[in-house]
Protein backbone atom coordinates (compact mmCIF):
# COMPACT_ATOMS: atom_id res chain seq x y z
CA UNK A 1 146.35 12.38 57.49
CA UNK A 2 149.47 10.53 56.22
CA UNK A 3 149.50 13.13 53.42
CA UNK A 4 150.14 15.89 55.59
CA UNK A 5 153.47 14.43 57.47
CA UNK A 6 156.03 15.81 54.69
CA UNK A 7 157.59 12.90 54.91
CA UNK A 8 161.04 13.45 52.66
CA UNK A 9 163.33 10.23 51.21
CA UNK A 10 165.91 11.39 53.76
CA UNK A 11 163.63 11.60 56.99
CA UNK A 12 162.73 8.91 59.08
CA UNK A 13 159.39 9.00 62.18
CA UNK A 14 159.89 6.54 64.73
CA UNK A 15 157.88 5.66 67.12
CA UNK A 16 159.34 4.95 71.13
CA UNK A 17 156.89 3.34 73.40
CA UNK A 18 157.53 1.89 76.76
CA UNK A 19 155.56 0.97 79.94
CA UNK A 20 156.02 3.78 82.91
CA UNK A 21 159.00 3.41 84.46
CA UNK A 22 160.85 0.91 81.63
CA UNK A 23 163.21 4.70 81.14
CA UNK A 24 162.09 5.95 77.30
CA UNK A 25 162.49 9.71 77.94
CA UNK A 26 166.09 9.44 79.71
CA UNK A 27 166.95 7.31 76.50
CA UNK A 28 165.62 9.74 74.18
CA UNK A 29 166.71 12.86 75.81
CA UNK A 30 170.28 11.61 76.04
CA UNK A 31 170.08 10.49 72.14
CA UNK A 32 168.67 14.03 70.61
CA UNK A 33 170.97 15.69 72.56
CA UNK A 34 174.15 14.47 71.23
CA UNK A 35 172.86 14.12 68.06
CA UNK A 36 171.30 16.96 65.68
CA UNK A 37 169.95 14.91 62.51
CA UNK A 38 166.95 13.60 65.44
CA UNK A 39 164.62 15.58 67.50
CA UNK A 40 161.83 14.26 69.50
CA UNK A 41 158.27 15.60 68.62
CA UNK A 42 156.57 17.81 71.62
CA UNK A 43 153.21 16.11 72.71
CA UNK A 44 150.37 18.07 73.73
CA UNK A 45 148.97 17.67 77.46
CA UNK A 46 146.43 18.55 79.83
CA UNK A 47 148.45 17.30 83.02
CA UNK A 48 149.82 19.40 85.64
CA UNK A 49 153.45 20.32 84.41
CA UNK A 50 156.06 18.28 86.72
CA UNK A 51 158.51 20.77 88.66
CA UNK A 52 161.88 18.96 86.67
CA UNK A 53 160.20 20.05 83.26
CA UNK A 54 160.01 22.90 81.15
CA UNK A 55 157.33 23.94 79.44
CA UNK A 56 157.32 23.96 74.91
CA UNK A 57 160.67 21.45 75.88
CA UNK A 58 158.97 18.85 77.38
CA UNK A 59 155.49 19.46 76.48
CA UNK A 60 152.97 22.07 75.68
CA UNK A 61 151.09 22.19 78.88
CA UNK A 62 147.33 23.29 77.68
CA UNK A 63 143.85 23.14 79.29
CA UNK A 64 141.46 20.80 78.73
CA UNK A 65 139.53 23.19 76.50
CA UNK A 66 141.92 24.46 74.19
CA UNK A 67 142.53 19.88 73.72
CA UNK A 68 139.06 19.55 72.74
CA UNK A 69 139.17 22.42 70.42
CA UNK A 70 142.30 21.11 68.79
CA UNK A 71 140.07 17.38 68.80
CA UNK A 72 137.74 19.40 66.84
CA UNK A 73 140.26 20.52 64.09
CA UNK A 74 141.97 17.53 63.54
CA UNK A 75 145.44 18.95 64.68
CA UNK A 76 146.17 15.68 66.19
CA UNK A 77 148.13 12.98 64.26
CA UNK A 78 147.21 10.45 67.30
CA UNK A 79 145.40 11.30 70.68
CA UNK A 80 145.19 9.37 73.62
CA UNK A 81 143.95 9.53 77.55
CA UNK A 82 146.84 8.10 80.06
CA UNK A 83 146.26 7.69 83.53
CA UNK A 84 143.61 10.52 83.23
CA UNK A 85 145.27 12.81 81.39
CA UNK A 86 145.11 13.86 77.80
CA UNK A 87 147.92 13.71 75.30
CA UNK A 88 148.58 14.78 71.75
CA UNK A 89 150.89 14.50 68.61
CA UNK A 90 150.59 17.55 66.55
CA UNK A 91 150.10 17.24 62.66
CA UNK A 92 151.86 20.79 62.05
CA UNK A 93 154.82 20.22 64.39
CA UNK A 94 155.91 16.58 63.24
CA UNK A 95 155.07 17.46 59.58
CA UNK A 96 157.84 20.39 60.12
CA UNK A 97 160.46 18.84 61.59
CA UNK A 98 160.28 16.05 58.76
CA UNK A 99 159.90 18.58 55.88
CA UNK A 100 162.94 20.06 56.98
CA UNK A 101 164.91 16.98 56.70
CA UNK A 102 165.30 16.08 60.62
CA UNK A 103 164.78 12.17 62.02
CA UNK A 104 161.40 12.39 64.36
CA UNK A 105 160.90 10.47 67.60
CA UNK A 106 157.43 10.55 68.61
CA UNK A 107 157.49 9.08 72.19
CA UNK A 108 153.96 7.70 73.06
CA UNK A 109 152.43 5.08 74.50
CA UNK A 110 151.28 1.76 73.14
CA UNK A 111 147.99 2.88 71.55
CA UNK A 112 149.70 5.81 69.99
CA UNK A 113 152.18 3.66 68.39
CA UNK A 114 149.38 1.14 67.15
CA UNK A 115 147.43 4.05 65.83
CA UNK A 116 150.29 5.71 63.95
CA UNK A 117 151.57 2.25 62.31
CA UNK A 118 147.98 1.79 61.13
CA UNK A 119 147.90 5.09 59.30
CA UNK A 120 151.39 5.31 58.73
CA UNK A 121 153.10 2.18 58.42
CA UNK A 122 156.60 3.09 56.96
CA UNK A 123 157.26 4.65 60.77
CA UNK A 124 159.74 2.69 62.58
CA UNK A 125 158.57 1.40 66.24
CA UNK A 126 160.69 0.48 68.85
CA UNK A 127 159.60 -1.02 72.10
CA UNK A 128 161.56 -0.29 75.75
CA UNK A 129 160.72 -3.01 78.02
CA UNK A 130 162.10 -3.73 81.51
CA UNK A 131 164.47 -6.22 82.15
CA UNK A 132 162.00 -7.79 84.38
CA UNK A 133 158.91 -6.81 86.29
CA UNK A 134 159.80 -6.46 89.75
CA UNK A 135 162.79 -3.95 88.19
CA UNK A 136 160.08 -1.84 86.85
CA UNK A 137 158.22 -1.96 90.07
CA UNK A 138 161.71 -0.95 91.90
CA UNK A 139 161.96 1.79 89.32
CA UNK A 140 158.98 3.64 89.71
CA UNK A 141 159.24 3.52 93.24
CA UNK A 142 162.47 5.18 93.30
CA UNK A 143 161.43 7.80 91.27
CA UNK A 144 159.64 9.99 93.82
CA UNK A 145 156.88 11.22 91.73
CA UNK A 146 153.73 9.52 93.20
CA UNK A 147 151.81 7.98 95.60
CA UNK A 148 151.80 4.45 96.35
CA UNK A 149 148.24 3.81 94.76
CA UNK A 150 149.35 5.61 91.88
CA UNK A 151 151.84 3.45 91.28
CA UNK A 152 150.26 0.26 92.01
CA UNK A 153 148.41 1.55 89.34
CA UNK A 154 150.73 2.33 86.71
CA UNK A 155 152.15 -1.24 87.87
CA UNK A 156 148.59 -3.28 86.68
CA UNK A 157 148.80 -1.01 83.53
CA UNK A 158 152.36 -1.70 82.64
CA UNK A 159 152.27 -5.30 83.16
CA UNK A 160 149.36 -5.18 80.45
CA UNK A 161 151.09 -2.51 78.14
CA UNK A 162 154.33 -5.00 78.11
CA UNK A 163 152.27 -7.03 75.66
CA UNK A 164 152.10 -4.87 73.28
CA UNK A 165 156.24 -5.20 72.16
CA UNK A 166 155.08 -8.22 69.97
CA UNK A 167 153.91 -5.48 67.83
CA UNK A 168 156.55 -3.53 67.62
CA UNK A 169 159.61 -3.32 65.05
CA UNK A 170 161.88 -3.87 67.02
CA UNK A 171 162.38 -3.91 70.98
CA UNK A 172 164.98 -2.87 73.55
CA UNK A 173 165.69 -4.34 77.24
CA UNK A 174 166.78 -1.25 79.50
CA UNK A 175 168.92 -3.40 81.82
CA UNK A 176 171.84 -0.85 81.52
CA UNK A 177 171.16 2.61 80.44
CA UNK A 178 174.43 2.34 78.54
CA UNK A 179 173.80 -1.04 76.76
CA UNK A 180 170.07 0.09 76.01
CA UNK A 181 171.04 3.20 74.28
CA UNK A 182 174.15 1.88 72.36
CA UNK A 183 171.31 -0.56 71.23
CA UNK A 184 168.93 2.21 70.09
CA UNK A 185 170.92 4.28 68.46
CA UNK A 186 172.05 1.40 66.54
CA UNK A 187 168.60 0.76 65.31
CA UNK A 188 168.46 4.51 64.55
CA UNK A 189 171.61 5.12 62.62
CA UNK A 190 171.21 1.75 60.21
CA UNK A 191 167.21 3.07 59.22
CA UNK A 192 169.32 6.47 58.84
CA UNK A 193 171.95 4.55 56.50
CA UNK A 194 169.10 3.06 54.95
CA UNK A 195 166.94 5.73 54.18
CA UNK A 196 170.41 8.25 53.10
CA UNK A 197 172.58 5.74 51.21
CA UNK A 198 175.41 4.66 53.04
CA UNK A 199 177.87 6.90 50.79
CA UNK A 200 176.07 10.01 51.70
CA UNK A 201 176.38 8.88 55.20
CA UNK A 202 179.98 8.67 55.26
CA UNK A 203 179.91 12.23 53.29
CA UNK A 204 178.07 13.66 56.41
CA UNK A 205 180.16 11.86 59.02
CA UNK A 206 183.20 12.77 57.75
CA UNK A 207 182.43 16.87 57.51
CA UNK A 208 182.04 16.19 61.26
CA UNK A 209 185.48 15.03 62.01
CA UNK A 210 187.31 16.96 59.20
């Protein structure tokens, strides 16, 4: 499986995991939008499409069926059941975005990332926690999107899933959106230095602002 990522010297895959609520996607939407050297990687799911997404942006919404089949093939670099519902990391998709040269986030949960440092271990993981848990319970109440059972829920799985940052490479407190993401992208640019060479990095940074 780890042969078929494409991985290239100048391409890095991390890994973003978080409990519900602890604010992952805003982070990584607001990072691979200002910047075009990273791109997330498009999961595949079997839940009902929320009305604030889009689909082939924010997922590819599939049936159950047409999941199993892909099960079947292998297609899946890691698969996982949350809260009911089915999700998947595509071989084909991450392994193009990398062979082309682009940074990869691959934003799953806990036993995604666990699964895809065991097979791939050079993959950077980074953990979003919540400053505290009563914030995260404040959080997902706020958020409008379900019922009170649901979240109690998500609450007794969260609390568990927060265990799991021990594991990680390296973790991130979302007190402040700002602070959180200045932190993150951090991490991201000095694996990008890293993996580049810093004096190719400065090449690149400074055909931006010449």
């Amino acid at each position: 499986m780890m042969d078929n990522l494409n991985l290239t010297k100048n391409s890095n895959l991390f890994i973003i995991s978080a409990p519900s609520g602890a604010g992952k996607t805003s982070l990584v939407r607001s990072i691979c939008s200002s910047y075009d050297f990273i791109v997330p990687s498009i999961s595949f799911t079997t839940r009902k499409k929320r009305d604030s997404e889009i689909s082939d942006k924010d997922y590819y919404f599939i049936t159950q069926e047409k999941f199993d089949q892909k099960v079947i093939n292998n297609e899946f670099l890691e698969s996982q059941i949350v809260y009911g519902n089915y999700y998947g990391t595509g071989i084909n998709e991450t392994s193009n975005l990398l062979k082309n040269g682009k940074d990869v986030i691959l934003e799953i949960d806990y036993k995604g990332m666990m699964r895809i440092k065991q097979i791939f271990p050079l993959a950077i993981s980074i953990y979003i926690v919540p400053p505290s848990v009563e914030s995260l319970r404040e959080r997902l109440g706020t958020r409008g999107q379900d019922t009170d059972e649901v979240i109690k829920h998500r609450m007794r799985s969260s609390i568990h899933e927060l265990v799991y940052s021990k594991f990680a490479d390296y973790v991130v407190v979302n007190d402040n959106f700002t602070q959180a993401r200045r932190e993150l992208l951090n991490i991201i640019i000095t694996n990008k230095v890293n993996s580049i060479g810093l004096n190719m990095w400065l090449n690149n940074i400074s055909k931006i602002y010449n």
